[in-house]
C-alpha atoms as a PDB file:
ATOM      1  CA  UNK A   1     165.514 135.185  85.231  1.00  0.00           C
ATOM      2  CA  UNK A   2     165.344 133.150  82.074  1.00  0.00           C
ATOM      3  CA  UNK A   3     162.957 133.811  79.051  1.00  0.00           C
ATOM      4  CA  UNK A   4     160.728 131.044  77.973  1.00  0.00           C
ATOM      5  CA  UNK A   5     161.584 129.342  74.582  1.00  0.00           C
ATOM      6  CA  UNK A   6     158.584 129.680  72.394  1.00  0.00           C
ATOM      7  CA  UNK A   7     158.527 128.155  68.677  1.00  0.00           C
ATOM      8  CA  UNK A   8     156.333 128.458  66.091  1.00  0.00           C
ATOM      9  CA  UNK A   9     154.863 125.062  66.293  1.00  0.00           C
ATOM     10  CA  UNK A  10     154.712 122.789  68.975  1.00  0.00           C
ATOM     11  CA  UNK A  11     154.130 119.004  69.088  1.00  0.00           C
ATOM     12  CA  UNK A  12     152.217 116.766  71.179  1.00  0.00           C
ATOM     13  CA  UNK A  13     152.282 112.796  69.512  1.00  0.00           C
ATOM     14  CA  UNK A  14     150.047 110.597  71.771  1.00  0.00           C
ATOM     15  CA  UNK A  15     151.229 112.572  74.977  1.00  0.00           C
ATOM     16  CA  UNK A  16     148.433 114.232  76.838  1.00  0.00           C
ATOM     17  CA  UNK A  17     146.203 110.530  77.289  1.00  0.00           C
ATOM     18  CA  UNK A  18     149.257 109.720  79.569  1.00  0.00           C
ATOM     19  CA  UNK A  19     149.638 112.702  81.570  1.00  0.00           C
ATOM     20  CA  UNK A  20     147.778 112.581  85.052  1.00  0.00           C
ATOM     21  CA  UNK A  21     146.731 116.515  85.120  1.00  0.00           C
ATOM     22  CA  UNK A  22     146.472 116.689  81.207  1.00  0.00           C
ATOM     23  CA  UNK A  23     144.253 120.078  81.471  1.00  0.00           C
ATOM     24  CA  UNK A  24     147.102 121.613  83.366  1.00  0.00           C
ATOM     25  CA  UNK A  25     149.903 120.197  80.742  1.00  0.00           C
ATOM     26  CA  UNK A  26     147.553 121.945  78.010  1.00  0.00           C
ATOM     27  CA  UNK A  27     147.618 125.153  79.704  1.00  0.00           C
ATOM     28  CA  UNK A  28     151.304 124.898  80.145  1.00  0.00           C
ATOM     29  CA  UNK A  29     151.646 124.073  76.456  1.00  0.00           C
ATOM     30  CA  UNK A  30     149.762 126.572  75.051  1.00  0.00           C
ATOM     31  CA  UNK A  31     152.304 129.893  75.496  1.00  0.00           C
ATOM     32  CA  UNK A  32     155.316 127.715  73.989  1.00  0.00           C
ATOM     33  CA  UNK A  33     154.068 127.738  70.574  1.00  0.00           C
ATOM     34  CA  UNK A  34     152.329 130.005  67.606  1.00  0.00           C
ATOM     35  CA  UNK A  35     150.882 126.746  66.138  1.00  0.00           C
ATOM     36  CA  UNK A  36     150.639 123.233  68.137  1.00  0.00           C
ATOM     37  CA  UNK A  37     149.783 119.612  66.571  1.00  0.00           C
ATOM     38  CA  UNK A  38     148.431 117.091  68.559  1.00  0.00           C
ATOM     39  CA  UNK A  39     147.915 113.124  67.737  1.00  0.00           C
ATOM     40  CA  UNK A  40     145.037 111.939  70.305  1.00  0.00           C
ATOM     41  CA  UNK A  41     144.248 108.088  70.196  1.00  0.00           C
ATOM     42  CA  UNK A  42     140.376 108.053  70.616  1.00  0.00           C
ATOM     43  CA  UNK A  43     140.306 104.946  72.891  1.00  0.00           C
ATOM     44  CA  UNK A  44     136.221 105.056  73.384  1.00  0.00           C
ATOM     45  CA  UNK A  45     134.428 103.488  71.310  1.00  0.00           C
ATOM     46  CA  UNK A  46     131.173 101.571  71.318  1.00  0.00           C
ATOM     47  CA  UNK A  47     133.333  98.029  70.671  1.00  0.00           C
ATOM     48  CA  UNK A  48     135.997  99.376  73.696  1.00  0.00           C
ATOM     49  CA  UNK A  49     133.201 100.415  76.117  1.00  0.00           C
ATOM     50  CA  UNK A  50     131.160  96.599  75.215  1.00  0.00           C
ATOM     51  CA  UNK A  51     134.092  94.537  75.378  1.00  0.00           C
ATOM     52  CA  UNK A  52     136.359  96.462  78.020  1.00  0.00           C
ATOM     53  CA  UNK A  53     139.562  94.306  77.375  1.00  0.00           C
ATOM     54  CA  UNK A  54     141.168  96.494  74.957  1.00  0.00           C
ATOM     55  CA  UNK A  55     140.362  99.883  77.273  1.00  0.00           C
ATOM     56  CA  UNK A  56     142.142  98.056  79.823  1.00  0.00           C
ATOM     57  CA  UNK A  57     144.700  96.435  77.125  1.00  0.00           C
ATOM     58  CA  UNK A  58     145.707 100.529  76.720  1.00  0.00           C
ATOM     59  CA  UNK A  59     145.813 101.290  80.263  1.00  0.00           C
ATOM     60  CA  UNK A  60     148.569  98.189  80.946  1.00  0.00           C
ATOM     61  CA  UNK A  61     150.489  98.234  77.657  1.00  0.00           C
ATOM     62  CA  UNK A  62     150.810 101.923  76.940  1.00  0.00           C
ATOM     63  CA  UNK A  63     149.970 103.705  79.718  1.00  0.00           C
ATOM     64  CA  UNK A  64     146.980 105.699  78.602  1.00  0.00           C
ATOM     65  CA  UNK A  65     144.842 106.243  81.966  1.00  0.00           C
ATOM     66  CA  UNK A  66     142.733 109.212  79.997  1.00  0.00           C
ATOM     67  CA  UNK A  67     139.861 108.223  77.312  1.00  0.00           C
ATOM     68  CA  UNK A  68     138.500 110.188  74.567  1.00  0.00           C
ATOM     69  CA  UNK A  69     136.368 110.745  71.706  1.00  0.00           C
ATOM     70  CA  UNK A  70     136.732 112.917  69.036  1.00  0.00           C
ATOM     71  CA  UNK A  71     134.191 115.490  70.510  1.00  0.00           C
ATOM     72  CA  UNK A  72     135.929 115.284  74.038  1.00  0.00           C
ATOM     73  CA  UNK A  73     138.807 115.858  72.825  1.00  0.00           C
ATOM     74  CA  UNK A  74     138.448 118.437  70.562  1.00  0.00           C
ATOM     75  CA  UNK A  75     136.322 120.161  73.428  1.00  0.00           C
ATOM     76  CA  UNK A  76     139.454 119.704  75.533  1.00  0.00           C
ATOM     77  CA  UNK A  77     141.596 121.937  73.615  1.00  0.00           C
ATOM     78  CA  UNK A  78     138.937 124.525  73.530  1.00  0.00           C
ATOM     79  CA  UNK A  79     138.563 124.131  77.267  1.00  0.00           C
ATOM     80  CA  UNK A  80     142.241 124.847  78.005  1.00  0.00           C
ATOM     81  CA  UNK A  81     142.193 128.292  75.355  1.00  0.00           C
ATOM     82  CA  UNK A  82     143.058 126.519  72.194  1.00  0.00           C
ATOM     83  CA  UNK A  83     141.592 127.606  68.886  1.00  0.00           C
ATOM     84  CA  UNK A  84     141.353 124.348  66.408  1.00  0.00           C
ATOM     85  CA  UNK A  85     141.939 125.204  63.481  1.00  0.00           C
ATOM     86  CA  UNK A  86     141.628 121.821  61.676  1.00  0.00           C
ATOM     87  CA  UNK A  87     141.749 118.149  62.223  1.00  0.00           C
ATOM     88  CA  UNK A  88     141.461 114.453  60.591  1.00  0.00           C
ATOM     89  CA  UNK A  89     141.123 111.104  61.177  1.00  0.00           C
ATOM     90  CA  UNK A  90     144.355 108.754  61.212  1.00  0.00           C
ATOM     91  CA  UNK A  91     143.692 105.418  60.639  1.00  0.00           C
ATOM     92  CA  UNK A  92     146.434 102.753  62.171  1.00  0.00           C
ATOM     93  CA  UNK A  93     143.161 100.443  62.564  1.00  0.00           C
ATOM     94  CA  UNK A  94     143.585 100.189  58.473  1.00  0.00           C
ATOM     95  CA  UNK A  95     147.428 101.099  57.341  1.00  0.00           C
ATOM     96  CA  UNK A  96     149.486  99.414  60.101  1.00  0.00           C
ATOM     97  CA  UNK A  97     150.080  95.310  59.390  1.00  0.00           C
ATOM     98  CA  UNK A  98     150.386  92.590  61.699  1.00  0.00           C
ATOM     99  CA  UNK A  99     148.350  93.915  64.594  1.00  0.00           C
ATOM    100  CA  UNK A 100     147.162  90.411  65.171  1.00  0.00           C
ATOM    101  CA  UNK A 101     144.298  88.557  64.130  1.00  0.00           C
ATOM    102  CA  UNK A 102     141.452  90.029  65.809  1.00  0.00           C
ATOM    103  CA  UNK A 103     142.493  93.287  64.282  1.00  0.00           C
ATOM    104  CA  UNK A 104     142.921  91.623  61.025  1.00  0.00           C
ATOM    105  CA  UNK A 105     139.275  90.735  61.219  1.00  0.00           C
ATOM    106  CA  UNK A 106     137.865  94.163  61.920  1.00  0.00           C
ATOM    107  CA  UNK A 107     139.679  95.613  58.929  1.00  0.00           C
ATOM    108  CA  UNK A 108     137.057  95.142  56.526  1.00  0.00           C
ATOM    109  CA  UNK A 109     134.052  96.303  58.167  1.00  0.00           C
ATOM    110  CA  UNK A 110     135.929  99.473  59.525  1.00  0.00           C
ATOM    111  CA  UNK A 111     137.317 100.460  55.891  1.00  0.00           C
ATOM    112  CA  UNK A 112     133.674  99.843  54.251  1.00  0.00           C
ATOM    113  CA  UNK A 113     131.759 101.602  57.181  1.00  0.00           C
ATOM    114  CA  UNK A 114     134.498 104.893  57.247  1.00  0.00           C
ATOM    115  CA  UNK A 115     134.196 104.872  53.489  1.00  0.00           C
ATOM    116  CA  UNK A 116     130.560 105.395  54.010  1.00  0.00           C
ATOM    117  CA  UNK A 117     130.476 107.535  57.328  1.00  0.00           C
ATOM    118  CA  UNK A 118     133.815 108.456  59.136  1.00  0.00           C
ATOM    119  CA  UNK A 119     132.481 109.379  62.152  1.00  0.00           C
ATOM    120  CA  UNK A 120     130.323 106.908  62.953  1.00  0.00           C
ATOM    121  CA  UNK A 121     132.534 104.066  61.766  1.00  0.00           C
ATOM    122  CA  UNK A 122     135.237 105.931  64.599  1.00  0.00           C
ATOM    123  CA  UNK A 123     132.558 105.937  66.877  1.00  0.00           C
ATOM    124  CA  UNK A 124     131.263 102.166  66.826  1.00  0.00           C
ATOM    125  CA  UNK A 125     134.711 100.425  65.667  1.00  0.00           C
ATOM    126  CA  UNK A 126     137.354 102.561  67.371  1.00  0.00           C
ATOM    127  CA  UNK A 127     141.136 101.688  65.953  1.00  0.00           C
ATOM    128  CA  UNK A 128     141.499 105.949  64.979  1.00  0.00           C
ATOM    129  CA  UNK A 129     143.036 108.606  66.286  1.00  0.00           C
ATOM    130  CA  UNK A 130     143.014 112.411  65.989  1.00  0.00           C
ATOM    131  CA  UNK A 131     145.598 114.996  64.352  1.00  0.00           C
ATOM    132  CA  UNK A 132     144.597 118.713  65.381  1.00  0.00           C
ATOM    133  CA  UNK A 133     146.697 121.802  64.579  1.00  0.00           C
ATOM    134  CA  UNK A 134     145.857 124.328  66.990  1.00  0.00           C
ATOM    135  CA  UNK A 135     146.551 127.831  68.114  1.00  0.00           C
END
């Protein structure tokens, strides 16, 4: 019988929105590492949710078929035994170029309204994702 490899920190880039029993795969997770990072897009937003096309854009382009916010997914981690111990906003809404026009256009109300209020500019404009270290 083999030993399990176990590390001291563990990383999860834009993985667990694809996997199909994703609170099972963080279980799993969770024993191979002292300290884990995760990158979670956070997909819902109130411009997703109104306009739909660029939930479904995700589903068909990149495969994500799971949704979150930044509360659900920070309460996902804690449902599965993870401790967070901190997290932050990435923004490839404002620092990535040529994402098209339509993105283009958004880029100026998202960077005044996260300048003034980071969550709730995440939570009406979307384009942000999560990085969590865990234990």
């Amino acid at each position: 019988m083999t030993e399990e490899l176990t590390f001291d920190l563990v990383m999860a880039i834009d993985v667990f929105e694809h996997v199909e029993d994703y609170f099972g795969f963080l279980r799993k997770l969770k024993n191979r590492g002292t300290y884990k990072i995760f990158h979670i897009p956070l997909d819902l937003s109130v411009q997703s949710v109104l306009r739909s096309s660029p939930i479904l854009k995700e589903r068909s382009s990149v495969g994500h078929i799971h949704y979150f916010t930044k509360e659900t997914a920070l309460e996902t981690l804690r449902d599965t035994g993870y401790e967070v111990v901190d997290y932050f906003y990435t923004n490839s809404s404002l620092e990535l170029k040529n994402r098209g026009w339509k993105a283009n256009l958004m880029k100026l109300p998202r960077a005044l309204f996260y300048s003034i209020h980071k969550d709730l500019s995440v939570r009406i404009f979307g384009g942000f994702s999560l990085l969590v270290l865990a234990k």
